[in-house]
C-alpha atoms as a PDB file:
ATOM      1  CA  UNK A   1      41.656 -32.662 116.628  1.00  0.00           C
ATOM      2  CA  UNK A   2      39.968 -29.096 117.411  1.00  0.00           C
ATOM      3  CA  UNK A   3      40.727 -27.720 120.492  1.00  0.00           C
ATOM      4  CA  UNK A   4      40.335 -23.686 120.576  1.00  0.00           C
ATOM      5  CA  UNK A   5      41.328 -21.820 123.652  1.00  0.00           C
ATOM      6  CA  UNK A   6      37.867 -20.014 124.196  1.00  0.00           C
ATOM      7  CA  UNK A   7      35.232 -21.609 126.007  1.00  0.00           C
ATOM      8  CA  UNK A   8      32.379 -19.506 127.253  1.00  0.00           C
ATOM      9  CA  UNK A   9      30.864 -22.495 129.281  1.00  0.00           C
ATOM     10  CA  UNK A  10      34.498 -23.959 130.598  1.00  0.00           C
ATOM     11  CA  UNK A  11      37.835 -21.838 130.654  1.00  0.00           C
ATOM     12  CA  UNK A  12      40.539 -23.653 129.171  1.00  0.00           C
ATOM     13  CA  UNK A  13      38.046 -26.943 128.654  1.00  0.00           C
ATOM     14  CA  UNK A  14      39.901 -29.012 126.753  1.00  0.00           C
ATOM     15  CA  UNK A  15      42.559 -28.947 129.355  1.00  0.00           C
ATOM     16  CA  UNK A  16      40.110 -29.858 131.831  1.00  0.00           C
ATOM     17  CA  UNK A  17      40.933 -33.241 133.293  1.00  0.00           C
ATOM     18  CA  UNK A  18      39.392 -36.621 134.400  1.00  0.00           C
ATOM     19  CA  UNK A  19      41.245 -38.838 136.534  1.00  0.00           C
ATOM     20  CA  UNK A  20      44.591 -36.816 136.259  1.00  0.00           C
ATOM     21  CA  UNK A  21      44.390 -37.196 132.163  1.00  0.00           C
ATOM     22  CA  UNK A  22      43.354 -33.846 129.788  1.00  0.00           C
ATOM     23  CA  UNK A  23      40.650 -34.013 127.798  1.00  0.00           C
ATOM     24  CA  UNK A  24      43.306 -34.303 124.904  1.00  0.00           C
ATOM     25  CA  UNK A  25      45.396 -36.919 126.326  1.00  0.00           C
ATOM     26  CA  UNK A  26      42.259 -38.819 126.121  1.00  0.00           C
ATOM     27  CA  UNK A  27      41.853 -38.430 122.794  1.00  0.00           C
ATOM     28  CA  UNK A  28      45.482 -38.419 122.054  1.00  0.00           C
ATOM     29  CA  UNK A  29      45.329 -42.241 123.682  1.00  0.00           C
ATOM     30  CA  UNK A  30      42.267 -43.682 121.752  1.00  0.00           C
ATOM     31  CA  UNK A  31      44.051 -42.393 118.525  1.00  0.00           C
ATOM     32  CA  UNK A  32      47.385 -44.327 119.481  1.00  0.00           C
ATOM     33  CA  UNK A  33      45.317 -47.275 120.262  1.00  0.00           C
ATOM     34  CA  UNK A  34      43.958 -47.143 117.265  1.00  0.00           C
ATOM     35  CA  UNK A  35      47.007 -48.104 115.465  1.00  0.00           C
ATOM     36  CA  UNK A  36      45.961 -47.147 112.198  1.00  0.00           C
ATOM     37  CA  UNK A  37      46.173 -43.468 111.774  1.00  0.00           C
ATOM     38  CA  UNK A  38      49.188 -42.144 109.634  1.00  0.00           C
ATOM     39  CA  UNK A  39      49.212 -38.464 111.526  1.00  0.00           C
ATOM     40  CA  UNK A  40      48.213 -37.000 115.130  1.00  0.00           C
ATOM     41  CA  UNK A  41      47.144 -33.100 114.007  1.00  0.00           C
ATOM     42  CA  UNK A  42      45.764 -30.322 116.810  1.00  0.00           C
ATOM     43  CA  UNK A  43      44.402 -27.319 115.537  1.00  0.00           C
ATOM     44  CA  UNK A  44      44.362 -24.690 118.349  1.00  0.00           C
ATOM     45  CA  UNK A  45      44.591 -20.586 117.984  1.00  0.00           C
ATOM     46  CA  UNK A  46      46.173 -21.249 122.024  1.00  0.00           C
ATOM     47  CA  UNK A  47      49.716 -21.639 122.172  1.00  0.00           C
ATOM     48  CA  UNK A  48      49.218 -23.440 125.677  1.00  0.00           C
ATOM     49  CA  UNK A  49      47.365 -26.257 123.941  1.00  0.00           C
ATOM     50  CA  UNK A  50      49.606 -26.398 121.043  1.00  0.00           C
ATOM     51  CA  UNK A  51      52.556 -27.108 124.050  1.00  0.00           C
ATOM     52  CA  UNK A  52      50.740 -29.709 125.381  1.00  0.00           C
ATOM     53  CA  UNK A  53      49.910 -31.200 122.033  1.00  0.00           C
ATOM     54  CA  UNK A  54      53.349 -31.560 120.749  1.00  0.00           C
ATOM     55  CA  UNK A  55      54.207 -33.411 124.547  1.00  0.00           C
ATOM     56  CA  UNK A  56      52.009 -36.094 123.471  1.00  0.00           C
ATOM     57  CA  UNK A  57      53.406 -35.940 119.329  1.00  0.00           C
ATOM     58  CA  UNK A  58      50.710 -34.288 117.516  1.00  0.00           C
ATOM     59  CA  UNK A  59      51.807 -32.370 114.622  1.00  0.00           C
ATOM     60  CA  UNK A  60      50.434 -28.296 115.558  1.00  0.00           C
ATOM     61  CA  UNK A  61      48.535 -26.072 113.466  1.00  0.00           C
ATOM     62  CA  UNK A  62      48.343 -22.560 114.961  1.00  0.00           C
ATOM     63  CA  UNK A  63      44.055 -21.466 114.162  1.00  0.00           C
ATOM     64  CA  UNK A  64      43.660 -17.768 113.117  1.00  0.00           C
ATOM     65  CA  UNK A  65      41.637 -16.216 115.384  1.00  0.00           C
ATOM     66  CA  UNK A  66      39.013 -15.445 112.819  1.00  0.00           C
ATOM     67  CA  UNK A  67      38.225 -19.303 112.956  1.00  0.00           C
ATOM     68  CA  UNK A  68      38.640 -19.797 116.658  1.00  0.00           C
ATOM     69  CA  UNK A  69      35.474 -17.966 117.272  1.00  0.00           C
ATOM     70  CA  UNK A  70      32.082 -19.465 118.417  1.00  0.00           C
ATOM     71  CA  UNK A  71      30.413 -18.582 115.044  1.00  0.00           C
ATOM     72  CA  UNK A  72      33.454 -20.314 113.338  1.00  0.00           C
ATOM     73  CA  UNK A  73      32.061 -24.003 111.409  1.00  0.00           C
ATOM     74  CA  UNK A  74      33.232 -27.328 111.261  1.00  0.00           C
ATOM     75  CA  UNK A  75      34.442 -27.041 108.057  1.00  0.00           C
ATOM     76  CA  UNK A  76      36.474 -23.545 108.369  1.00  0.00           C
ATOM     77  CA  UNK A  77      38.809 -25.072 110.604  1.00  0.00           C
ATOM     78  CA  UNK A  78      38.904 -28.567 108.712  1.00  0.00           C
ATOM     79  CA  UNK A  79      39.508 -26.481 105.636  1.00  0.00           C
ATOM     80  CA  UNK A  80      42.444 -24.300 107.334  1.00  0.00           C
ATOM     81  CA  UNK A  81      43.989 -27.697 109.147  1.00  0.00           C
ATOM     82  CA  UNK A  82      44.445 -29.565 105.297  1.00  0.00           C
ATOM     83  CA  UNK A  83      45.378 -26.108 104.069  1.00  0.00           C
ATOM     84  CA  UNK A  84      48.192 -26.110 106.296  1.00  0.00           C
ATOM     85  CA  UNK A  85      48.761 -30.185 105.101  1.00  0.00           C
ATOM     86  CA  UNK A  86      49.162 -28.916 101.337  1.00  0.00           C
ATOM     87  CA  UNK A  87      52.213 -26.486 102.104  1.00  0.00           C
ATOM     88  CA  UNK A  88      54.172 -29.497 103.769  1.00  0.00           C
ATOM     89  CA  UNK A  89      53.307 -32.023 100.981  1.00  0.00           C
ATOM     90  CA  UNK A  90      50.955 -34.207 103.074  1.00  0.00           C
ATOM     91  CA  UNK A  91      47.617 -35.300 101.843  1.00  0.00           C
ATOM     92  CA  UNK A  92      45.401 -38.271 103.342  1.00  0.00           C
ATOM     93  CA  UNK A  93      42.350 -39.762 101.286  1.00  0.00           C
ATOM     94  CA  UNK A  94      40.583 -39.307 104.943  1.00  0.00           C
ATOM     95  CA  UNK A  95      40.434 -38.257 107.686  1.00  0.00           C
ATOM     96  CA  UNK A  96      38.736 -38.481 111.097  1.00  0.00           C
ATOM     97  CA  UNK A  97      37.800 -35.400 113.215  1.00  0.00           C
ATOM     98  CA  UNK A  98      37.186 -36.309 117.057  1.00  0.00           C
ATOM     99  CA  UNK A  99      36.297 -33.891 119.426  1.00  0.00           C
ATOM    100  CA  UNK A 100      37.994 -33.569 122.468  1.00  0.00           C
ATOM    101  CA  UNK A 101      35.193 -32.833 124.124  1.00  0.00           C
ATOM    102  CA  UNK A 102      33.765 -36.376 123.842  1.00  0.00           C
ATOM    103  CA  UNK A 103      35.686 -38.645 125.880  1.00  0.00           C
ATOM    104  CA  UNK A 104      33.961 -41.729 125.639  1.00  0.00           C
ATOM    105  CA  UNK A 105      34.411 -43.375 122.533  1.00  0.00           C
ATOM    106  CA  UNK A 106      35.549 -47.034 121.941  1.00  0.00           C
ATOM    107  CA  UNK A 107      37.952 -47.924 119.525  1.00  0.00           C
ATOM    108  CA  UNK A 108      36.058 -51.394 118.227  1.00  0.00           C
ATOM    109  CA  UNK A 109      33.384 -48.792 117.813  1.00  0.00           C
ATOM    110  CA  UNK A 110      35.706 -46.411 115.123  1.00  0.00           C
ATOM    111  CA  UNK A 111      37.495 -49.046 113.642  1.00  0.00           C
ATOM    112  CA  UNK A 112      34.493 -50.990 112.542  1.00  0.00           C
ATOM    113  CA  UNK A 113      32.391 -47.698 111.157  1.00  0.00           C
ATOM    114  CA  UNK A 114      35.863 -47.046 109.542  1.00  0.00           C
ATOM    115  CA  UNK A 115      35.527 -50.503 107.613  1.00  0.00           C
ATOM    116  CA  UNK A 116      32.015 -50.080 106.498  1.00  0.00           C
ATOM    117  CA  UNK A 117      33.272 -46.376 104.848  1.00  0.00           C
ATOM    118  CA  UNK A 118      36.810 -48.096 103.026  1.00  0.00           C
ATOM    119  CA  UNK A 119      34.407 -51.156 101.739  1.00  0.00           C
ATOM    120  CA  UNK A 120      31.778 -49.536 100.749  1.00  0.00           C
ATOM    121  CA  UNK A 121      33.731 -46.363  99.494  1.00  0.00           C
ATOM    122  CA  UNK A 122      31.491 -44.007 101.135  1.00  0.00           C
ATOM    123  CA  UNK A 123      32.429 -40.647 101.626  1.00  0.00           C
ATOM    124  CA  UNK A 124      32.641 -40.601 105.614  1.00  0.00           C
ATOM    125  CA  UNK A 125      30.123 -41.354 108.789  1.00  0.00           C
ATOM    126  CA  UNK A 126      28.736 -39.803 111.845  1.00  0.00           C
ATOM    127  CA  UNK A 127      28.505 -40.886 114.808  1.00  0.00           C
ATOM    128  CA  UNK A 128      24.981 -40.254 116.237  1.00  0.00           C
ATOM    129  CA  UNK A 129      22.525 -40.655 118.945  1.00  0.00           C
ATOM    130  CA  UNK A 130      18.802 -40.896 118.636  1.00  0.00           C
ATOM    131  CA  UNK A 131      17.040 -38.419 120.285  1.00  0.00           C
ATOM    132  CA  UNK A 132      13.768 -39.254 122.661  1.00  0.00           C
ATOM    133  CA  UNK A 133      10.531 -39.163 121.027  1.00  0.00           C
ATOM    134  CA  UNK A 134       9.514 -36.823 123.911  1.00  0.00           C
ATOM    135  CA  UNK A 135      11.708 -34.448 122.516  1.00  0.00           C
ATOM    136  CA  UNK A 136      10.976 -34.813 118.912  1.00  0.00           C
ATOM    137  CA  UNK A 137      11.213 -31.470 116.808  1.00  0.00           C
ATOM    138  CA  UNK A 138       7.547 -31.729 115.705  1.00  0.00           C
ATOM    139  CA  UNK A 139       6.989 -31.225 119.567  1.00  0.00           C
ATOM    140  CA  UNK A 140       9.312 -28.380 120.093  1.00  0.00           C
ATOM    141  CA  UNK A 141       8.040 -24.922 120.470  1.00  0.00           C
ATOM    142  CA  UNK A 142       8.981 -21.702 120.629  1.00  0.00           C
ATOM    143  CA  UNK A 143       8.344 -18.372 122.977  1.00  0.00           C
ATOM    144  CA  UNK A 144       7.359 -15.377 121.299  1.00  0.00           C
ATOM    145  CA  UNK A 145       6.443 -12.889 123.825  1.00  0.00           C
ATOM    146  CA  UNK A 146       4.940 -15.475 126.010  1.00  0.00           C
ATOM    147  CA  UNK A 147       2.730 -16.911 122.868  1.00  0.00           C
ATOM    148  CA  UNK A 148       3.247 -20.167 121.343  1.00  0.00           C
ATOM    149  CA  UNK A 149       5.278 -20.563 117.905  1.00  0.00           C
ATOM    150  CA  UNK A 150       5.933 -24.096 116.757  1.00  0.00           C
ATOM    151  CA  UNK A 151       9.458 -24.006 116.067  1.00  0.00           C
ATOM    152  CA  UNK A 152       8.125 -26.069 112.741  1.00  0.00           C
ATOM    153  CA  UNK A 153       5.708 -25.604 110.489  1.00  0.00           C
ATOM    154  CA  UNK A 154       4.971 -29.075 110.038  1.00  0.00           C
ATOM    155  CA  UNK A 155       4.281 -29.422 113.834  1.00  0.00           C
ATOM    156  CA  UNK A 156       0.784 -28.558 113.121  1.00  0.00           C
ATOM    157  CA  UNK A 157       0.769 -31.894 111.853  1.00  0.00           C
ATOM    158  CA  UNK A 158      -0.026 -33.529 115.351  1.00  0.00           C
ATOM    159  CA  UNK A 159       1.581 -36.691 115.680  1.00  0.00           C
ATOM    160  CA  UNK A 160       1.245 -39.645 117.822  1.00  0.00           C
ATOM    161  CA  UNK A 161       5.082 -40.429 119.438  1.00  0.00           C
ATOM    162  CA  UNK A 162       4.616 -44.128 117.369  1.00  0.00           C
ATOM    163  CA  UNK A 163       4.550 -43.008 114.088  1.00  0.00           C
ATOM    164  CA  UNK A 164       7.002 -39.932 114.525  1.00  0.00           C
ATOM    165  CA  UNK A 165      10.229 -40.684 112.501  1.00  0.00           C
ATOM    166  CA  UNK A 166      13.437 -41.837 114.449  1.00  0.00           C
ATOM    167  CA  UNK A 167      15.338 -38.676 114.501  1.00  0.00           C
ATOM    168  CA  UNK A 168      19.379 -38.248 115.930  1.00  0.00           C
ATOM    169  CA  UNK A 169      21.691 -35.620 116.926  1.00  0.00           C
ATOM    170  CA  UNK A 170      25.075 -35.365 116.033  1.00  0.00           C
ATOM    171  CA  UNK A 171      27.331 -36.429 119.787  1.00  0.00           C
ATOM    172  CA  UNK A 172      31.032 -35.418 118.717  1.00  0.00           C
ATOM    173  CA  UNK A 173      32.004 -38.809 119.582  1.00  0.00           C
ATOM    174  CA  UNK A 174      33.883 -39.102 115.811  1.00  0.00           C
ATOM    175  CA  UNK A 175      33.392 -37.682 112.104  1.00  0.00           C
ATOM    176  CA  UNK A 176      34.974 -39.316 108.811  1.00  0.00           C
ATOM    177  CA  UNK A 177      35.474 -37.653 105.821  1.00  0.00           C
ATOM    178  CA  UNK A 178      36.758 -38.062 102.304  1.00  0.00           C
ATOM    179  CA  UNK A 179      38.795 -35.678 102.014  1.00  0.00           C
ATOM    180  CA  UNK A 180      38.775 -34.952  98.174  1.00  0.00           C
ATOM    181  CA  UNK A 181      34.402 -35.097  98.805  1.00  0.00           C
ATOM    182  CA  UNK A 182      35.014 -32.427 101.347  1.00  0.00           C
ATOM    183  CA  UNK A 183      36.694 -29.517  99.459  1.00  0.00           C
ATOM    184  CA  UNK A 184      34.521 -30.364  96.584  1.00  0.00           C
ATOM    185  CA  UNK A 185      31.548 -29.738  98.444  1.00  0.00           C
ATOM    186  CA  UNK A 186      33.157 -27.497 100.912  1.00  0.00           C
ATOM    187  CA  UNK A 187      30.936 -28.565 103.496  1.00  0.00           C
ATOM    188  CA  UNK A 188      30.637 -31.513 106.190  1.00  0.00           C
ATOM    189  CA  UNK A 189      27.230 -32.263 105.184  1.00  0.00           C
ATOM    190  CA  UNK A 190      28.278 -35.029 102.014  1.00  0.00           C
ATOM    191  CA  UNK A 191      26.759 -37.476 100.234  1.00  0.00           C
ATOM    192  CA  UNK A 192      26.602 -41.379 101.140  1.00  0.00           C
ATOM    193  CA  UNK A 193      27.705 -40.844 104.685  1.00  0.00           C
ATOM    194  CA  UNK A 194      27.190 -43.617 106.903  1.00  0.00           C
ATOM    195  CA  UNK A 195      24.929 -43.070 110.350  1.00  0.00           C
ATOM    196  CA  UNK A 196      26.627 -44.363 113.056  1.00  0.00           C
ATOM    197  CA  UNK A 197      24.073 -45.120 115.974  1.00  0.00           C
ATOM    198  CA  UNK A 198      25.873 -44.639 119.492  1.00  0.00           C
ATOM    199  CA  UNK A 199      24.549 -46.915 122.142  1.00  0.00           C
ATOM    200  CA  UNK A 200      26.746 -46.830 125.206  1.00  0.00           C
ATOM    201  CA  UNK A 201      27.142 -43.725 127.289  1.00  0.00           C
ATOM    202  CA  UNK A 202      28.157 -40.926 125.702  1.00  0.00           C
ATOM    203  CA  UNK A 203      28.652 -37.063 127.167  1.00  0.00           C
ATOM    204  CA  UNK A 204      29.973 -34.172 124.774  1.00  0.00           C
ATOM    205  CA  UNK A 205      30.975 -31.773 127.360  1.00  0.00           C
ATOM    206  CA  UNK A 206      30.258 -27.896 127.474  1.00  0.00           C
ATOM    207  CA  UNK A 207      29.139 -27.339 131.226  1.00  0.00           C
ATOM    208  CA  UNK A 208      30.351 -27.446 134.606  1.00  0.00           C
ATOM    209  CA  UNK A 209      27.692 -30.287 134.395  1.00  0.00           C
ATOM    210  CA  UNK A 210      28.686 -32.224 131.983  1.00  0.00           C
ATOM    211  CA  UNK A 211      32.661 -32.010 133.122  1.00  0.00           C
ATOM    212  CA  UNK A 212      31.086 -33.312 136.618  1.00  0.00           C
ATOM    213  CA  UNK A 213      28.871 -36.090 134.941  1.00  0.00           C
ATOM    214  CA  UNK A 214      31.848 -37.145 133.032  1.00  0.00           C
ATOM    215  CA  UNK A 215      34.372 -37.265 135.949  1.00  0.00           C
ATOM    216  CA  UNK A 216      31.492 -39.281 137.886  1.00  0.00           C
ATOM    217  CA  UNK A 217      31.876 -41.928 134.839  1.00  0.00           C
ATOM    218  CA  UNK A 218      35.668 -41.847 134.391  1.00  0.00           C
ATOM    219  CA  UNK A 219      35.458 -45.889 134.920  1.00  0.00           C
ATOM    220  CA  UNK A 220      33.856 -46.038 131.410  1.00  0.00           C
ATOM    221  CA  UNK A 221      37.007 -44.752 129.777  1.00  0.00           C
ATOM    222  CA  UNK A 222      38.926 -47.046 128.171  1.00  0.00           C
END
């Protein structure tokens, strides 16, 4: 699990709570129910978080700050966190990376996306949402000095909103990765990953908004 101490939109966010449970304790309680995982692991450069991880028996890993920044990827701090792994012997074929930050996930949901990867031997999954036609990148635009730039090239293209292609968005509900697959390509973008469409309600949480939208919906938690 990443969980920095920075947070430009929410200070200390994934402390925040929602109905008297942290964002982590959330997280920390879908992975339990899960019953299949072989290690609870927080990454976090903030010793406060680190506290409250080992309450609820997550194994720490202190970030650097030099990957706790906004600029820092996905797959720095995935990289440092199985780093840290190697020195005390422990290495997983996979692993899953879930997001604090996205309460709402369902556990029949995982476990079932986690099937299709073991039977199929991909090398991980996604977990996506499909983003509205109305806001389709061939529709986005761009303001340059109060002039219109199409923020692609192909958007010249006019299409009508039936025969634009489905398109998603990552929603930080869960990733899967093959490990090995992963330091190969040293990226999170591998081959044969499976697209996991998200159909219940869903909100990744980086505003004052969102926190309120989510508390509004804390029924939904399971």
């Amino acid at each position: 699990m990443p969980a920095r101490g920075g947070s430009k939109g929410i200070k200390n966010k994934n402390l925040k709570k929602i109905k008297k449970r942290s964002l982590i304790e959330i997280t920390s309680s879908f992975i339990d129910k899960c019953k299949i995982f072989d290690l609870k692991l927080i990454s976090s450069d903030s010793d406060r978080i680190l506290k409250h991880g080992k309450k609820l028996k997550f194994m720490t890993i202190k970030r650097p700050k030099k990957i706790s920044k906004d600029h820092a990827t996905d797959y720095q701090v995935i990289n440092h966190a199985i780093k840290e792994l190697h020195k005390k012997k422990l290495e997983f074929d996979y692993l899953a990376y879930l997001q604090p930050t996205a309460p709402f996930r369902k556990t029949n949901h995982f476990l079932n996306v986690l099937k299709k990867v073991y039977k199929n031997r991909l090398n991980g999954a996604w977990s996506v949402t499909e983003i509205d036609k109305k806001m389709h990148p061939m529709k986005i635009i761009l303001n340059n000095n109060n002039f219109i730039n199409l923020y692609l090239r192909d958007g010249k293209k006019f299409k009508s909103r039936q025969k634009l292609d489905q398109v998603f968005i990552r929603n930080g509900l869960f990733y899967i990765f093959s490990t090995r697959e992963l330091l190969k390509k040293k990226s999170i973008y591998l081959k044969k990953m499976y697209l996991s469409l998200t159909k219940y309600f869903n909100v990744n949480i980086d505003t004052k908004k969102d926190l309120k939208i989510a508390r509004e919906n804390y029924y939904r938690l399971k």
